[in-house]
Protein backbone atom coordinates (compact mmCIF):
# COMPACT_ATOMS: atom_id res chain seq x y z
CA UNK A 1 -247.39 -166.47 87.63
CA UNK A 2 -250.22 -166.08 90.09
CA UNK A 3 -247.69 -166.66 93.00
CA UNK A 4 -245.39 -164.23 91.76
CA UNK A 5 -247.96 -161.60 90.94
CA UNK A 6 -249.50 -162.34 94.92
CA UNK A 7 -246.07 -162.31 96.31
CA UNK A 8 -245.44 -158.39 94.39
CA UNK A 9 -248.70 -157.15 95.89
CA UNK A 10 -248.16 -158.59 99.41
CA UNK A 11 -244.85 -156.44 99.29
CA UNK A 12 -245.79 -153.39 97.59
CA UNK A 13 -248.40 -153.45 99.96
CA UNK A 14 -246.05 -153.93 103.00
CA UNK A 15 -243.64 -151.41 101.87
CA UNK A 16 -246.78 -148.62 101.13
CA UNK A 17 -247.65 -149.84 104.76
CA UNK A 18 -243.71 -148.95 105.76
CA UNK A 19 -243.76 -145.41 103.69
CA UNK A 20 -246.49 -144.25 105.08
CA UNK A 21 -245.34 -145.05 108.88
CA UNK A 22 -241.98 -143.03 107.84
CA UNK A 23 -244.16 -140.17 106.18
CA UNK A 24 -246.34 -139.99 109.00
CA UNK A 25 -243.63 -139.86 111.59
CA UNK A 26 -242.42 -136.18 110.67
CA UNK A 27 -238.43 -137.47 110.56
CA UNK A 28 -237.58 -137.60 107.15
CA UNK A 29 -236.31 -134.11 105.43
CA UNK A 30 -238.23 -132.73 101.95
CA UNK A 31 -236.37 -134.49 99.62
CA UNK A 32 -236.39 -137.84 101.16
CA UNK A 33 -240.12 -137.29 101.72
CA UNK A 34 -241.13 -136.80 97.92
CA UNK A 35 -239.15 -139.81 96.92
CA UNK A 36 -240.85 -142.01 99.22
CA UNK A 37 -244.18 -139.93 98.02
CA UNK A 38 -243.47 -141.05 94.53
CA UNK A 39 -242.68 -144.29 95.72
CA UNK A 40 -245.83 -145.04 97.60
CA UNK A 41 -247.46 -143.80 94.42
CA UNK A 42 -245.97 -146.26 92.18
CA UNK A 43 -246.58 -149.53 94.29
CA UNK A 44 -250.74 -147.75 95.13
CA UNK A 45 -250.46 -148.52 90.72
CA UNK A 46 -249.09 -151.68 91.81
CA UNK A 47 -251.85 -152.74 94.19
CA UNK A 48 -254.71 -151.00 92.43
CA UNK A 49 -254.24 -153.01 88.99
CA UNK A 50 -253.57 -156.43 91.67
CA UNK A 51 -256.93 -155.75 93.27
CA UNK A 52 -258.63 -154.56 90.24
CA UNK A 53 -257.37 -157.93 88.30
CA UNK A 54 -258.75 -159.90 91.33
CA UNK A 55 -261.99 -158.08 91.23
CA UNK A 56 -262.49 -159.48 87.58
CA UNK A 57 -261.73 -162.82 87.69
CA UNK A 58 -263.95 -162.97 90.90
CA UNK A 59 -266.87 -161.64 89.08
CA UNK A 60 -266.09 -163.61 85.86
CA UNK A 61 -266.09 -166.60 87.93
CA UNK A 62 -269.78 -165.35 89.34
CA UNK A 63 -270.77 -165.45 86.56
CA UNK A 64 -269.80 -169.07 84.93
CA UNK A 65 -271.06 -170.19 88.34
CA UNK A 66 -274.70 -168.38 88.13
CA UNK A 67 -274.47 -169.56 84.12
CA UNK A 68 -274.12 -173.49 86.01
CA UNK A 69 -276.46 -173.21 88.04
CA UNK A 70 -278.52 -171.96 85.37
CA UNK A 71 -278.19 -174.94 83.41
């Protein structure tokens, strides 16, 4: 599961990276622009719960550590 879940961030991440280069480039019409807008937003979710996940297994594993060392 940890693969998989890596594997969807390293993408949604790579495909925000991709919207925002065709957002940024001024060729894509209204329409085309807010569904890529929504898009990007979706797969942000996508990497902000990844990264926020990460962050609290790092610091859970802090702490066990600093609780071992304790001991």
């Amino acid at each position: 599961m940890e693969k998989k879940k890596e594997n969807n961030f390293e993408s949604s991440l790579a495909r925000l990276e991709e919207i925002s280069g065709q957002l940024e480039s001024g060729d894509v019409g209204l329409e085309d622009s807010i569904r890529l807008y929504e898009e990007g937003i979706e797969l942000a979710k996508i990497c902000y719960s990844t990264l926020r996940d990460a962050e609290l297994k790092v610091t859970e594993l802090k702490k066990q550590l600093e609780e071992n060392i304790k001991q």
